[in-house]
N, C-alpha and C. Protein backbone atom coordinates (compact mmCIF):
# COMPACT_ATOMS: atom_id res chain seq x y z
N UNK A 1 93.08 104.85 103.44
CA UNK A 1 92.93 105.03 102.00
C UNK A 1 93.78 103.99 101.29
N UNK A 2 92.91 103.49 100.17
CA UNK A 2 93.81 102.61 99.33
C UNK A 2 93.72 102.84 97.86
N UNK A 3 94.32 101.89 96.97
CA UNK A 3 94.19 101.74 95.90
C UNK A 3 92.57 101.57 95.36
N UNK A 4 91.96 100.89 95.80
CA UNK A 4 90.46 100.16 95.90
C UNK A 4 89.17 101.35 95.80
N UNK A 5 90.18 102.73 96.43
CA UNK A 5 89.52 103.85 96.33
C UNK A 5 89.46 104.72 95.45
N UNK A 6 89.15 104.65 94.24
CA UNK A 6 90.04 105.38 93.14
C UNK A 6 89.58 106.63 93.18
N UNK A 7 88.56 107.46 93.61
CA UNK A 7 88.36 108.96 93.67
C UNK A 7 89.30 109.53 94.61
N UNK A 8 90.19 108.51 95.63
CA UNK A 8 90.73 109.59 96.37
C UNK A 8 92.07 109.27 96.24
N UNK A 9 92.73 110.46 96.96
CA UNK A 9 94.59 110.75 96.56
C UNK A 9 94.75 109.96 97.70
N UNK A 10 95.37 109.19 98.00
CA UNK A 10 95.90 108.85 99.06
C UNK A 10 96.91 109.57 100.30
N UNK A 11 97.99 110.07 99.82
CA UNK A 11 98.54 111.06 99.95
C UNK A 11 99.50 112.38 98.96
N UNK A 12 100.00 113.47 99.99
CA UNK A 12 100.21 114.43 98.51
C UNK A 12 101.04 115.08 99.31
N UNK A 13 101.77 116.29 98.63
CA UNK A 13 102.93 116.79 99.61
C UNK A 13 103.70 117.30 98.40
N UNK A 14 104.17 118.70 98.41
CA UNK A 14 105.32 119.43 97.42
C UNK A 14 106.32 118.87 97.60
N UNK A 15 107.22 119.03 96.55
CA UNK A 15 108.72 118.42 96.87
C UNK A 15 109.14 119.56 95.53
N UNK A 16 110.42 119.56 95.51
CA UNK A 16 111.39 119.80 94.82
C UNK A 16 111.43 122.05 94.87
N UNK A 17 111.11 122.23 96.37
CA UNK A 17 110.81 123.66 96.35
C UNK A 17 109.53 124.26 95.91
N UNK A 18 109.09 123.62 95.73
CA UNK A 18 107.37 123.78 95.27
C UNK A 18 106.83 123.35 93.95
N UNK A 19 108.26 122.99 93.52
CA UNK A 19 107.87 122.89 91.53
C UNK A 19 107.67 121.74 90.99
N UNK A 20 107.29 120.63 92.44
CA UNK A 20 106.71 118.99 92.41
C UNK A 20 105.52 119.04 92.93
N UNK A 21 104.91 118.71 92.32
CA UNK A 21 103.12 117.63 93.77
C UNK A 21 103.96 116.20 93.55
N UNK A 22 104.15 115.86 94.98
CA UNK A 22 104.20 113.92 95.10
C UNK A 22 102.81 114.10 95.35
N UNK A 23 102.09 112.73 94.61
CA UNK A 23 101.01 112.26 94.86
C UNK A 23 101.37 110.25 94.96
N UNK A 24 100.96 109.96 96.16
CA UNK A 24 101.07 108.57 96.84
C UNK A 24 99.93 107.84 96.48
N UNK A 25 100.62 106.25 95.93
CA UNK A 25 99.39 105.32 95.95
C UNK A 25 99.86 104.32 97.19
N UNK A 26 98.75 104.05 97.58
CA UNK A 26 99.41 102.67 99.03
C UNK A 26 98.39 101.86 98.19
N UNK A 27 99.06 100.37 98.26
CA UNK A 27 97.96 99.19 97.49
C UNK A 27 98.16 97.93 98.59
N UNK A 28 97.64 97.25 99.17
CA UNK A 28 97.58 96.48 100.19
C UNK A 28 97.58 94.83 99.53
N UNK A 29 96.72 95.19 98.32
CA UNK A 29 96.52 93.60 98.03
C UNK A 29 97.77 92.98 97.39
N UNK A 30 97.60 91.51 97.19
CA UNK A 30 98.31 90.45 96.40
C UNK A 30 98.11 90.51 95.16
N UNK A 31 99.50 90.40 94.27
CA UNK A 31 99.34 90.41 92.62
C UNK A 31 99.38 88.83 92.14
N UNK A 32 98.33 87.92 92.27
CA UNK A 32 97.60 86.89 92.12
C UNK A 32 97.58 86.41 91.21
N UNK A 33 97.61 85.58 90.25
CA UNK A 33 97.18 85.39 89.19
C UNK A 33 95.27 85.15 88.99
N UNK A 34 94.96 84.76 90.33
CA UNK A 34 93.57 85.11 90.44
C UNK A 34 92.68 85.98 90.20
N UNK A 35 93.15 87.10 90.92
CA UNK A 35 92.74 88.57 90.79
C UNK A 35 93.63 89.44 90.36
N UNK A 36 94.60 89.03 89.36
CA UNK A 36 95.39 90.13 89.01
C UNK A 36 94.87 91.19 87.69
N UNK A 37 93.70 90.54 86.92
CA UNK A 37 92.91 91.49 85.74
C UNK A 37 91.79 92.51 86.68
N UNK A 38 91.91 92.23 87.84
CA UNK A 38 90.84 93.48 88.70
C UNK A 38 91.71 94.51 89.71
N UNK A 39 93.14 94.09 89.72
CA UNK A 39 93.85 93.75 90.29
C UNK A 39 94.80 95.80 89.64
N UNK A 40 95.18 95.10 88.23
CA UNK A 40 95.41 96.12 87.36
C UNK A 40 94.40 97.28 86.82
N UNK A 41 92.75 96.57 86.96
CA UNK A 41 91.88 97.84 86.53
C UNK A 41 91.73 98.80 87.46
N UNK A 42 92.21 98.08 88.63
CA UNK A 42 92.00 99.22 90.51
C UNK A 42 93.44 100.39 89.70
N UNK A 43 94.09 99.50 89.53
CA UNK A 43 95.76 100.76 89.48
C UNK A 43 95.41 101.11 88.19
N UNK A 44 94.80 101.00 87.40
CA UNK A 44 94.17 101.90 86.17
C UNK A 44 93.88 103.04 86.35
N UNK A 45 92.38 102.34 87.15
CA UNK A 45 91.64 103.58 87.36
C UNK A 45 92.27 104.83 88.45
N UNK A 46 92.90 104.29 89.26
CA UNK A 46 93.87 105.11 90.20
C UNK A 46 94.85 105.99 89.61
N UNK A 47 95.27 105.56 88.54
CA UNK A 47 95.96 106.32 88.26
C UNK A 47 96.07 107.65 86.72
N UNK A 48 94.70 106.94 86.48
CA UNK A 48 93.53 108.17 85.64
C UNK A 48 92.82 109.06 86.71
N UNK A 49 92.76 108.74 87.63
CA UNK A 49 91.91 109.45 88.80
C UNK A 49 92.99 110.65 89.35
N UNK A 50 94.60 110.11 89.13
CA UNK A 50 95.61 111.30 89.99
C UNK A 50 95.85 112.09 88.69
N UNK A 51 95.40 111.79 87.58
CA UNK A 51 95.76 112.05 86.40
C UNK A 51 94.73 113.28 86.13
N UNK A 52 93.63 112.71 86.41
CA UNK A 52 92.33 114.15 86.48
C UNK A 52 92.65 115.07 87.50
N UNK A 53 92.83 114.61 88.58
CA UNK A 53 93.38 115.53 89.62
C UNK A 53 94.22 116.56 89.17
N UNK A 54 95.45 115.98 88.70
CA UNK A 54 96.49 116.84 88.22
C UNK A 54 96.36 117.56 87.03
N UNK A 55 95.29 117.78 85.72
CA UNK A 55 95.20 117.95 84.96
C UNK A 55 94.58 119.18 84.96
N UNK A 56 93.07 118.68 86.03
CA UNK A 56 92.57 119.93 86.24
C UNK A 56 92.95 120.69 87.47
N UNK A 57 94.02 120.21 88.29
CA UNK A 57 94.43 121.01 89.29
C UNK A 57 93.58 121.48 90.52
N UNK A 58 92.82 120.00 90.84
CA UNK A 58 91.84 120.19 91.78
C UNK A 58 92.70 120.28 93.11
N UNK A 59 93.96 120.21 93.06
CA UNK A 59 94.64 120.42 94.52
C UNK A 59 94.58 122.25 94.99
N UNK A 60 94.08 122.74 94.30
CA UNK A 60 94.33 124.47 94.13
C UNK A 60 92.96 125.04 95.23
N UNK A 61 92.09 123.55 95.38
CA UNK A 61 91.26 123.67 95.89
C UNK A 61 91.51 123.65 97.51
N UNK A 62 92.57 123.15 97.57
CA UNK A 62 93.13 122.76 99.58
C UNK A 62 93.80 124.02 99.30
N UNK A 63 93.69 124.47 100.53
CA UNK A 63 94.29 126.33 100.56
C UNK A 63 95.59 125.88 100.94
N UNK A 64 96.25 124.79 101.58
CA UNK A 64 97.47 124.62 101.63
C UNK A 64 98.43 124.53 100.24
N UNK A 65 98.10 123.86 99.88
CA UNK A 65 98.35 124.28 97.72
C UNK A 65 98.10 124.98 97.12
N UNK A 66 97.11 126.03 97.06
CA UNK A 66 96.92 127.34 95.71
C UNK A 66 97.90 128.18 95.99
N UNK A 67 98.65 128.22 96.93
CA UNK A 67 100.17 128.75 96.72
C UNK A 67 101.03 128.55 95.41
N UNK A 68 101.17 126.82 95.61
CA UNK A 68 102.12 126.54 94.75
C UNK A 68 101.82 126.67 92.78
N UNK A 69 102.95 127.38 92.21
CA UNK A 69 102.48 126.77 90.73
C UNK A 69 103.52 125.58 90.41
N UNK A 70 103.31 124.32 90.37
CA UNK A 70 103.82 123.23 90.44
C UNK A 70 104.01 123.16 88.36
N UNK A 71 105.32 122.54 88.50
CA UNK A 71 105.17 122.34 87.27
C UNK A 71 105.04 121.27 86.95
N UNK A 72 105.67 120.17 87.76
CA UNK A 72 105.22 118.76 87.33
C UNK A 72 104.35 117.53 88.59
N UNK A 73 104.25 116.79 88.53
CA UNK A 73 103.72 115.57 89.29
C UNK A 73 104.61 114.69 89.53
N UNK A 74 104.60 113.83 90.36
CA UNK A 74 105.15 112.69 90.71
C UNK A 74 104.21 111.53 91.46
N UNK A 75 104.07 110.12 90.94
CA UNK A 75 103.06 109.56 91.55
C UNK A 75 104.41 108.32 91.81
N UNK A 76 104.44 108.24 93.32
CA UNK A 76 105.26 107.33 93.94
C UNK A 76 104.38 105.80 94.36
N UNK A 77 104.43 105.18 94.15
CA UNK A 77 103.76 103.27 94.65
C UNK A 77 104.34 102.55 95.58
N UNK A 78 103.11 102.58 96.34
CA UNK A 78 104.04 101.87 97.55
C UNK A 78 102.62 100.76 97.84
N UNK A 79 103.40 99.52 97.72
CA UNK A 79 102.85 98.32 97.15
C UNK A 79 103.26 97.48 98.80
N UNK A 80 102.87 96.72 99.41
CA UNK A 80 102.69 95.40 100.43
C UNK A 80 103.55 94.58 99.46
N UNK A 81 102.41 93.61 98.71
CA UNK A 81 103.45 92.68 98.12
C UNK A 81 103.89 93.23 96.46
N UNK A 82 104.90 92.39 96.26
CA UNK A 82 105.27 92.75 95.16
C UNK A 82 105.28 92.47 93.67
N UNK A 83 104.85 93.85 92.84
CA UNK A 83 104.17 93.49 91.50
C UNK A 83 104.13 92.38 90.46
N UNK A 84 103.72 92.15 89.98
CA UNK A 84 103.88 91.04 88.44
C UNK A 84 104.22 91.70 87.66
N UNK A 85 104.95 90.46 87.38
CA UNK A 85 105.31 91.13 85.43
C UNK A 85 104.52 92.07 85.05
N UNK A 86 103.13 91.56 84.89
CA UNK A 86 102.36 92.16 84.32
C UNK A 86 101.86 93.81 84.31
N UNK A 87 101.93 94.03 85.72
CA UNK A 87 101.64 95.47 86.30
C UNK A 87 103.19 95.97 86.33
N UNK A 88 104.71 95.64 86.56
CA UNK A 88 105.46 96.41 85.80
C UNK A 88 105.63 96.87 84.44
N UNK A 89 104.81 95.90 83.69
CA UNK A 89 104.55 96.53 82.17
C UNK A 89 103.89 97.57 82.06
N UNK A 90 102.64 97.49 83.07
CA UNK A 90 101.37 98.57 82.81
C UNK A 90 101.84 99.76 83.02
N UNK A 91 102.89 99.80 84.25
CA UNK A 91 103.35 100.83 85.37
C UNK A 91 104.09 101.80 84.17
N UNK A 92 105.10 100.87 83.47
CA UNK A 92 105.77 101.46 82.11
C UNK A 92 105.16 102.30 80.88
N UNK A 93 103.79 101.40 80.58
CA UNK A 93 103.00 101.66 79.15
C UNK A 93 102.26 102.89 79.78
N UNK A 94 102.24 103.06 81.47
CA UNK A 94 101.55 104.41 82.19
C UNK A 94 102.64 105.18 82.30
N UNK A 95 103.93 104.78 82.54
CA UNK A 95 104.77 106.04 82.67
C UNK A 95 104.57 107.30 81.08
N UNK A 96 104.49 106.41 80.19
CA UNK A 96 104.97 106.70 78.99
C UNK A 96 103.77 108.12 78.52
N UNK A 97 102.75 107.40 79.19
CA UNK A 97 101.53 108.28 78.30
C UNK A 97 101.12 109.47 79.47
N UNK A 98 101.91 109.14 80.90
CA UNK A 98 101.47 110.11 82.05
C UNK A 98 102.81 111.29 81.48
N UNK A 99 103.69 111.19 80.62
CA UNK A 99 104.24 112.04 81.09
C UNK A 99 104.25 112.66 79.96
N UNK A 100 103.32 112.61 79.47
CA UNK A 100 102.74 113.55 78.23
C UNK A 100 101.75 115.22 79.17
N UNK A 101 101.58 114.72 79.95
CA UNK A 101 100.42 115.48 81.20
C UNK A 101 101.48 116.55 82.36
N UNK A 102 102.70 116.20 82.14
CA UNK A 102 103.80 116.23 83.05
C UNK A 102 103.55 115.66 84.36
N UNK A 103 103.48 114.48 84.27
CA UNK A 103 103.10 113.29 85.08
C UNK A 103 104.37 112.42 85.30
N UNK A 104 105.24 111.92 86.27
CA UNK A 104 106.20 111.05 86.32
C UNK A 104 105.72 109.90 87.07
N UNK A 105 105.82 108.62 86.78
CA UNK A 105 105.86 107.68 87.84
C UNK A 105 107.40 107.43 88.74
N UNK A 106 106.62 108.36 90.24
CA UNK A 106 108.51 107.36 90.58
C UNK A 106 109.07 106.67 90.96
N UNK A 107 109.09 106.18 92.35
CA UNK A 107 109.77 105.21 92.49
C UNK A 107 108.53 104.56 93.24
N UNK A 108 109.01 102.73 93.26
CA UNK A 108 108.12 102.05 93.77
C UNK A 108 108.48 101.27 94.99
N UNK A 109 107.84 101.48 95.64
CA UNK A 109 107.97 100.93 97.19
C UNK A 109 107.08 99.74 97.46
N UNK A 110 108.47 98.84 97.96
CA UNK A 110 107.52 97.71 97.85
C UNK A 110 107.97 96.85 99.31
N UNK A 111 106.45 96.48 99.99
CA UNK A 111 107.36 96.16 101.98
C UNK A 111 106.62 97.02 102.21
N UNK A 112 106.49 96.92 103.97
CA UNK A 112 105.87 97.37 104.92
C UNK A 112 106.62 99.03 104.76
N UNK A 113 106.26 99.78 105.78
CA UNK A 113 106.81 100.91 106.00
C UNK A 113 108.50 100.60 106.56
N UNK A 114 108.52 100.14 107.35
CA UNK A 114 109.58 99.78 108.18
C UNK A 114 110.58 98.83 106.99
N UNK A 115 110.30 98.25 106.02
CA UNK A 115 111.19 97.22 105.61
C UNK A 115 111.05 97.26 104.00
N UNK A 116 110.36 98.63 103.93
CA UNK A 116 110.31 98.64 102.26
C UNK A 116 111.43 98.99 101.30
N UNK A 117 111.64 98.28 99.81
CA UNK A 117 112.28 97.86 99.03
C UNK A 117 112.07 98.80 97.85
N UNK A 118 112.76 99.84 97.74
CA UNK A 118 113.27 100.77 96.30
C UNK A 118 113.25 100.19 95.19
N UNK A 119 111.78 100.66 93.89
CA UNK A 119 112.42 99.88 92.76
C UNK A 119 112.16 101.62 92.01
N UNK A 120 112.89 101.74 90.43
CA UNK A 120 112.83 102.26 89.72
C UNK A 120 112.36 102.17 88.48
N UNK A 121 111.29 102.96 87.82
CA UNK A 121 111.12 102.27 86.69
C UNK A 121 112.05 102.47 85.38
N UNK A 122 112.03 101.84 84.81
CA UNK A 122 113.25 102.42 83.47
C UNK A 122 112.33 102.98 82.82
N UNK A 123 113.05 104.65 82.20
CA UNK A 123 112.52 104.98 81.64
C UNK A 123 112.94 104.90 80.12
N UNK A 124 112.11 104.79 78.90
CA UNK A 124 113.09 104.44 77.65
C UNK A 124 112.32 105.78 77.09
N UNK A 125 113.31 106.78 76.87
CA UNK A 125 112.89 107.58 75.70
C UNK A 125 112.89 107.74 74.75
């Protein structure tokens, strides 16, 4: 599963005692100046897609989750290479309006599994 896939979650998993959904993006490609305007509409739409998910609470549908009443989201990025300017802006102008939904963006992972690199986004309230 990737970014490229935007109907599906990539991965998902409670955290914080049950009162989180992490929901995971993995993105494989290069932030290009080539392909970086198709580049940003993939992590658009990906992240309106975890956004419907979470809104209407289609996770209630996996019997491993209609347990939980989650109060918020967390969508963690875990990126190969690492972002542009440009898509840390987006990542920001998305934190801002996801967490109107109780949506957080959190941290971004950037590197292989084995050698990946912690970023944070600032949040300005």
């Amino acid at each position: 599963m990737a970014i490229e896939k935007t109907n599906v979650i990539d991965g998902m998993t409670p955290e914080d005692n049950g009162k989180c959904l992490k929901m995971v993006i993995y993105d494989y490609f290069e932030w290009s100046e080539i392909i970086e305007t198709e580049h940003l509409i993939m992590l658009r739409d990906k992240l309106n897609s975890y956004a419907t998910y979470w809104e209407e609470r289609e996770f209630e549908n996996i019997s491993k989750y209609n347990g939980f009443d989650f109060d918020y989201a967390v969508i963690e990025y875990h990126t190969l290479h690492a972002p542009s300017e440009k898509a840390i802006a987006f990542l920001s102008y998305a934190q801002k309006q996801l967490r109107e939904a109780n949506i957080l963006i959190g941290s971004i992972f950037v590197g292989d599994a084995d050698n990946a690199v912690r970023y944070d986004l600032v949040s300005e309230e």
